[in-house]
Protein backbone atom coordinates (compact mmCIF):
# COMPACT_ATOMS: atom_id res chain seq x y z
CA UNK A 1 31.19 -21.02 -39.53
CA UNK A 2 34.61 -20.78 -40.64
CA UNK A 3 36.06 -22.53 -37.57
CA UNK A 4 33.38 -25.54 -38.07
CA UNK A 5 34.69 -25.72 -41.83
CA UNK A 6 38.01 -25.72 -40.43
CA UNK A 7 37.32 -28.68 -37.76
CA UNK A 8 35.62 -30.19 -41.14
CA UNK A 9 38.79 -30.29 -43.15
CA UNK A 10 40.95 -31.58 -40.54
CA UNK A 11 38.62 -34.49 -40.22
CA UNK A 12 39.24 -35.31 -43.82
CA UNK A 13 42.98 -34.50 -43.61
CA UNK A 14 43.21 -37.04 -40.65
CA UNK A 15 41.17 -40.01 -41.92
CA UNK A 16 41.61 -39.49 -45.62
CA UNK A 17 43.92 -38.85 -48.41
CA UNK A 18 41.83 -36.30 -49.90
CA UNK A 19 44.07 -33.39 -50.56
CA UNK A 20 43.02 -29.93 -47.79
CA UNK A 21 44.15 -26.50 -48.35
CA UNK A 22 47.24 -26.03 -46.46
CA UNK A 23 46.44 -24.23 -43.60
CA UNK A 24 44.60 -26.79 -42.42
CA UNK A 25 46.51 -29.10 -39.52
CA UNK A 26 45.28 -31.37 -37.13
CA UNK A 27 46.90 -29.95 -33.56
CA UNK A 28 45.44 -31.52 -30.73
CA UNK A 29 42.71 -28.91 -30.08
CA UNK A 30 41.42 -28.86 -33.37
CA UNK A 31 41.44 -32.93 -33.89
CA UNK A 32 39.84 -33.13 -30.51
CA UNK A 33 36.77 -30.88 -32.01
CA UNK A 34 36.98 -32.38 -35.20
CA UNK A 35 35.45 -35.26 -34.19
CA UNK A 36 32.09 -34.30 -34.52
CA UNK A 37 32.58 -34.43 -38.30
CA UNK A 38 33.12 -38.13 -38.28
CA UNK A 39 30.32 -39.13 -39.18
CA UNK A 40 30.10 -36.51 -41.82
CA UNK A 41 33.54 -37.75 -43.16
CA UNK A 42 31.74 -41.36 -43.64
CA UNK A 43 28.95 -39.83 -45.86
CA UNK A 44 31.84 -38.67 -47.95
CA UNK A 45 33.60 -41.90 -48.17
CA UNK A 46 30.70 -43.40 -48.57
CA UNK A 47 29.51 -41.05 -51.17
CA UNK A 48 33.13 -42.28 -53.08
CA UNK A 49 32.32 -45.94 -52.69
CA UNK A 50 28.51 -45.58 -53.83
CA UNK A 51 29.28 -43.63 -57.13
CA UNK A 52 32.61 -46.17 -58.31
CA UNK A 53 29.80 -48.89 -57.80
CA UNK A 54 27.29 -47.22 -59.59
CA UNK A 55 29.53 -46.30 -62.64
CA UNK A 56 30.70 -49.79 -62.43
CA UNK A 57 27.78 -51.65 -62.76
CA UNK A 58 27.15 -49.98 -66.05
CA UNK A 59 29.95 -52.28 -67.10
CA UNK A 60 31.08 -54.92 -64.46
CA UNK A 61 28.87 -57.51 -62.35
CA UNK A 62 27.53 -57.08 -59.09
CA UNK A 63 30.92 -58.81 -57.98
CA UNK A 64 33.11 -56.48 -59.64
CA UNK A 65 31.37 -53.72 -58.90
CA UNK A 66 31.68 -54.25 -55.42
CA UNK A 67 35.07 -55.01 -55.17
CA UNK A 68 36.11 -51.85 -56.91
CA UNK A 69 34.07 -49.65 -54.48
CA UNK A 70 35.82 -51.53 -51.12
CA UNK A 71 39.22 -50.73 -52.86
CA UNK A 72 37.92 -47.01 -53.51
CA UNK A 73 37.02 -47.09 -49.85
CA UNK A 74 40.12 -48.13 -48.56
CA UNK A 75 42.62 -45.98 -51.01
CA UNK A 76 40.56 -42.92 -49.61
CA UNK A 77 41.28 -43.66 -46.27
CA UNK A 78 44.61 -45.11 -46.42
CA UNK A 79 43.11 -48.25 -44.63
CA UNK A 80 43.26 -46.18 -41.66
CA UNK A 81 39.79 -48.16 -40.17
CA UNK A 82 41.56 -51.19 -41.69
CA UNK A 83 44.79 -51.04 -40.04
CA UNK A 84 43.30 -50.49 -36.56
CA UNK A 85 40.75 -53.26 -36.97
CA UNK A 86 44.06 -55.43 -37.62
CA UNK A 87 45.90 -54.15 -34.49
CA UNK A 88 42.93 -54.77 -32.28
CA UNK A 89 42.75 -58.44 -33.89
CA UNK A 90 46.47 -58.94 -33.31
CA UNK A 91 46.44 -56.80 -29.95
CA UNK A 92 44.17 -59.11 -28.06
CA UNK A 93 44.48 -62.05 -29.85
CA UNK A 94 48.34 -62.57 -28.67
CA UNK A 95 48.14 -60.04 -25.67
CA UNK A 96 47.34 -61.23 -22.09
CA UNK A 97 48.36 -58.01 -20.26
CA UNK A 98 47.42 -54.56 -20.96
CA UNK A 99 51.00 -53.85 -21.65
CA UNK A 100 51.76 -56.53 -23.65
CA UNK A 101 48.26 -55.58 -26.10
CA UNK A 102 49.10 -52.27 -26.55
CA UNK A 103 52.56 -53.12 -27.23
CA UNK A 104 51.16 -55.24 -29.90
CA UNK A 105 49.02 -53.12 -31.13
CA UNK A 106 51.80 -50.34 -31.79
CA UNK A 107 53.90 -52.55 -33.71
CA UNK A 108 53.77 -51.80 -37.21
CA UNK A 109 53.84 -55.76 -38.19
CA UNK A 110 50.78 -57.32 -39.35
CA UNK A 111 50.11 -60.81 -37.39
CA UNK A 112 48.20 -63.94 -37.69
CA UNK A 113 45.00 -62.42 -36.37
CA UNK A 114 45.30 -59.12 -37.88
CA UNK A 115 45.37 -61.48 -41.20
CA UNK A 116 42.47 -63.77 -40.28
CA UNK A 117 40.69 -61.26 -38.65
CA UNK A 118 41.12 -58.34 -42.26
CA UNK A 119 40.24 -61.75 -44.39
CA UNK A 120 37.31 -62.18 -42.40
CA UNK A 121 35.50 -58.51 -42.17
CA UNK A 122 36.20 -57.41 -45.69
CA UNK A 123 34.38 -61.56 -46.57
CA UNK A 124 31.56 -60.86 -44.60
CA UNK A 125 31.23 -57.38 -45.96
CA UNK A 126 31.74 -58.58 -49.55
CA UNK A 127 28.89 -61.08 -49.04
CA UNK A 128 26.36 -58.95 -47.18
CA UNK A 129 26.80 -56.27 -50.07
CA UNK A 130 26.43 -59.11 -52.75
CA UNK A 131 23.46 -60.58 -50.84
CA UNK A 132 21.99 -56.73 -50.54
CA UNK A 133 22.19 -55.79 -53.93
CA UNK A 134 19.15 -57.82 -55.05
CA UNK A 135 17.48 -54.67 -52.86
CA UNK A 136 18.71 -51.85 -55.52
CA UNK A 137 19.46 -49.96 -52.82
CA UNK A 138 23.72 -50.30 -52.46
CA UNK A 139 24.78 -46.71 -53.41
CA UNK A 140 22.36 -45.77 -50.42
CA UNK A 141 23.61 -48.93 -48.19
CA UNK A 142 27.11 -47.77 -48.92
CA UNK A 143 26.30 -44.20 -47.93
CA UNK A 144 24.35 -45.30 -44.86
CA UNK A 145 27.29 -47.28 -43.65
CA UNK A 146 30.04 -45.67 -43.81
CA UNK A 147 28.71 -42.74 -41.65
CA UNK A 148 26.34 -44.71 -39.29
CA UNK A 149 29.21 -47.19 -38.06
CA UNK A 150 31.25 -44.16 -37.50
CA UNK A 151 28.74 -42.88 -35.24
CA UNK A 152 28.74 -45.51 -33.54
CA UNK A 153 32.67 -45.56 -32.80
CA UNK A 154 32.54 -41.68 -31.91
CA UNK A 155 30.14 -43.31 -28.93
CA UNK A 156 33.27 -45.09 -27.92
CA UNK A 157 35.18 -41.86 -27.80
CA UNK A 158 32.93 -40.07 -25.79
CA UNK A 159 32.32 -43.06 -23.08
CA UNK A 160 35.23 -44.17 -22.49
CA UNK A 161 38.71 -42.66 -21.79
CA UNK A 162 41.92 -43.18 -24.18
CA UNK A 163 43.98 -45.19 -22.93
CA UNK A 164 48.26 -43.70 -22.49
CA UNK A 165 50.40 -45.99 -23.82
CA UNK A 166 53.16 -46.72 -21.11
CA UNK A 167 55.71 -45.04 -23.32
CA UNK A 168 54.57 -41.33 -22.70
CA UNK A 169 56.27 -40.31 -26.35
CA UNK A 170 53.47 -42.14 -27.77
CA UNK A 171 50.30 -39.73 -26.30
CA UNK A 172 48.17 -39.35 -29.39
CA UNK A 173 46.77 -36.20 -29.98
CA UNK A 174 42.74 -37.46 -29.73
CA UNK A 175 43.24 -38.04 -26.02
CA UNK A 176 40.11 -36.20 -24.99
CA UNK A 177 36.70 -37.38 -24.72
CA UNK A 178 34.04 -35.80 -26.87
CA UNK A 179 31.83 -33.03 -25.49
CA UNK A 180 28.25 -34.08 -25.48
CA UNK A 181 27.45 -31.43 -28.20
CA UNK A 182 30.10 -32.97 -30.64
CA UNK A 183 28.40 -36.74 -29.80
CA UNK A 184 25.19 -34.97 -30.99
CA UNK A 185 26.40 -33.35 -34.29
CA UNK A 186 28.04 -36.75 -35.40
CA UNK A 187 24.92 -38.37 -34.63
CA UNK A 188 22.81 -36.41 -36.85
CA UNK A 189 25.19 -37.15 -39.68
CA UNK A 190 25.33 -40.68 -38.45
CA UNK A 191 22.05 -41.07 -39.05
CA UNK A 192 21.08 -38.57 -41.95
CA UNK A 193 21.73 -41.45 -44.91
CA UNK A 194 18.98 -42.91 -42.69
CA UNK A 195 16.28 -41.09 -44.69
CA UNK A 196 17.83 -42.13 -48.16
CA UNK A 197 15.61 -45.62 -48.01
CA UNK A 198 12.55 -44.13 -47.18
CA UNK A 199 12.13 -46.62 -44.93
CA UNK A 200 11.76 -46.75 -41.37
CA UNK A 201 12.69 -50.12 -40.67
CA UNK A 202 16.31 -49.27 -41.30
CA UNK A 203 16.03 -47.82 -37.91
CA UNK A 204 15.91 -51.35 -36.62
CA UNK A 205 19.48 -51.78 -37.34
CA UNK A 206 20.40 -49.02 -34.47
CA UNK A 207 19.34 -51.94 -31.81
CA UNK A 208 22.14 -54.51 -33.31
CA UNK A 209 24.64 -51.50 -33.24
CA UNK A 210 24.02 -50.16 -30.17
CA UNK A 211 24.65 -53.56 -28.86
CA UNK A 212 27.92 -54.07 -31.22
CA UNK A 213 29.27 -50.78 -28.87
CA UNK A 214 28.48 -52.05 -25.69
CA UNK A 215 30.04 -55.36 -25.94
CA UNK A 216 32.76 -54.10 -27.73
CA UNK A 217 33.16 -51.34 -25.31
CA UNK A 218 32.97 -53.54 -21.93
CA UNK A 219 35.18 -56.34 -23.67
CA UNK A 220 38.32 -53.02 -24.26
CA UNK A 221 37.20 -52.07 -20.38
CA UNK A 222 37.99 -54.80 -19.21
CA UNK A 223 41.28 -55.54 -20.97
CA UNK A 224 43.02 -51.98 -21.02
CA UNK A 225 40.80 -50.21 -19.17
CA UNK A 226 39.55 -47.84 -22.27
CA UNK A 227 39.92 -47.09 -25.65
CA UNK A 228 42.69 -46.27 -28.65
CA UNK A 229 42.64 -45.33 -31.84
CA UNK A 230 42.81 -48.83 -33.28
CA UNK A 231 39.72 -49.60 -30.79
CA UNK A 232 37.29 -46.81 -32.33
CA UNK A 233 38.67 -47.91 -35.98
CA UNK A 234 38.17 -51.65 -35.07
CA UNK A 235 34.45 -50.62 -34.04
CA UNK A 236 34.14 -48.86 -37.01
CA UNK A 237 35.06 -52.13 -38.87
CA UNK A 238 32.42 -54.27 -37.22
CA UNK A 239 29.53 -51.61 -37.10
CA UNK A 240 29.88 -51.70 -40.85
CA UNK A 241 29.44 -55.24 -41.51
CA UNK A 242 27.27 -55.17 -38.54
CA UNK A 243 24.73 -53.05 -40.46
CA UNK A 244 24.81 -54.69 -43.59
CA UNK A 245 23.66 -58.13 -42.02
CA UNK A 246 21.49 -56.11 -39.66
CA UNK A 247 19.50 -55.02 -43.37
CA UNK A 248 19.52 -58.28 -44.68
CA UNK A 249 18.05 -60.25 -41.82
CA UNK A 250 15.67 -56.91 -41.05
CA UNK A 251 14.32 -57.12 -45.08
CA UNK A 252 14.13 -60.65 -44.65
CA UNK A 253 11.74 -60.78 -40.95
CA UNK A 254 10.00 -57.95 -41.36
């Protein structure tokens, strides 16, 4: 138990600023196993965004509300999700060989696409979440999202192998795929939030997902010959706004 607490913490120490007791690190082994708490880390984010929109919207609009639970998002996470999302956007938007997109993608520079492309994801999830709030379900939607698109990026890490950039200096420490039992633990956490709505069409939105990965995954495949970091945060990025508009048109059909 203690070592799953301890794979737990480095999760949160690696993808958030939330202070950890100090003898937590990520090493290499650890981070590799710590994956399975992805998902688990995105209920916890998403816990942080539901409740500043819920204490908000005592005072503030919908709008407002909103807007201070993104930020509240992204200051616990450092824009770590953000940031890759960016990289991927400028990577393969100016990149025509896989050397030249992962050199890209490791420079620390924000470009064109990385601008249009943030501009455009944190729009479309600003609008979904407006558009959804008419449901009274956001704290839950919030919740839900945060941990279900990680899921979905963890699938990345266990299909497909990271990709070494050429400069060997720059091996990142998750260079391992995910065991099958780790895939399975972030999957249940992925998809606990699930039972928040008390309603099984939410389930729906797995087919839209599932279909984010796979095009998303055979589209990196074919241009670097894997995954990165910045790919699984870039997922990450799109399974959330993926979900959100998979709700609205699901509550709107069916």
């Amino acid at each position: 138990m203690k070592r799953q607490v301890h794979y737990f913490l480095t999760a949160v120490l690696f993808f958030t600023r939330i202070p950890c007791p100090k003898w937590v690190d990520h090493s290499p082994e650890i981070l590799n196993k710590s994956s399975r708490y992805f998902s688990l880390v995105g209920i916890l984010i998403g816990s942080i965004a539901a409740l500043v929109y819920y204490l908000s919207n005592f005072i503030f609009s919908i709008e407002i509300s909103l807007i201070l639970s993104m930020i509240s998002s992204v200051w616990t996470t450092g824009a770590f999700h953000e940031d890759g999302f960016a990289d991927v956007c400028d990577g393969f938007g100016g990149g025509w060989t896989k050397e030249k997109i992962l050199t890209i993608m490791k420079d620390s520079r924000l470009g064109t696409f990385g601008v249009i492309g943030l501009i455009s994801i944190l729009g479309l999830k600003f609008l979904s979440l407006q558009e959804l709030g008419s449901h009274n379900y956001i704290p839950f939607i919030l919740i839900a999202g945060h941990s279900v698109s990680r899921f979905i990026a963890t699938i990345l890490l266990y299909t497909h192998e990271y990709v070494r950039d050429f400069d060997s200096s720059k091996v990142k420490p998750t260079t391992k795929q995910m065991s099958t039992k780790s895939l399975i633990i972030s999957g249940f956490f992925g998809l606990l939030p699930f039972l928040l709505f008390n309603d099984l069409r939410v389930f729906l939105s797995l087919i839209p997902l599932l279909l984010c990965y796979a095009y998303l995954a055979r589209f990196f495949k074919k241009w670097i010959g894997g995954q990165t970091g910045d790919c699984a945060g870039a997922l990450q990025q799109v399974s959330e706004v993926v979900f959100y508009i998979s709700l609205l048109v699901i509550w709107k059909l069916f």
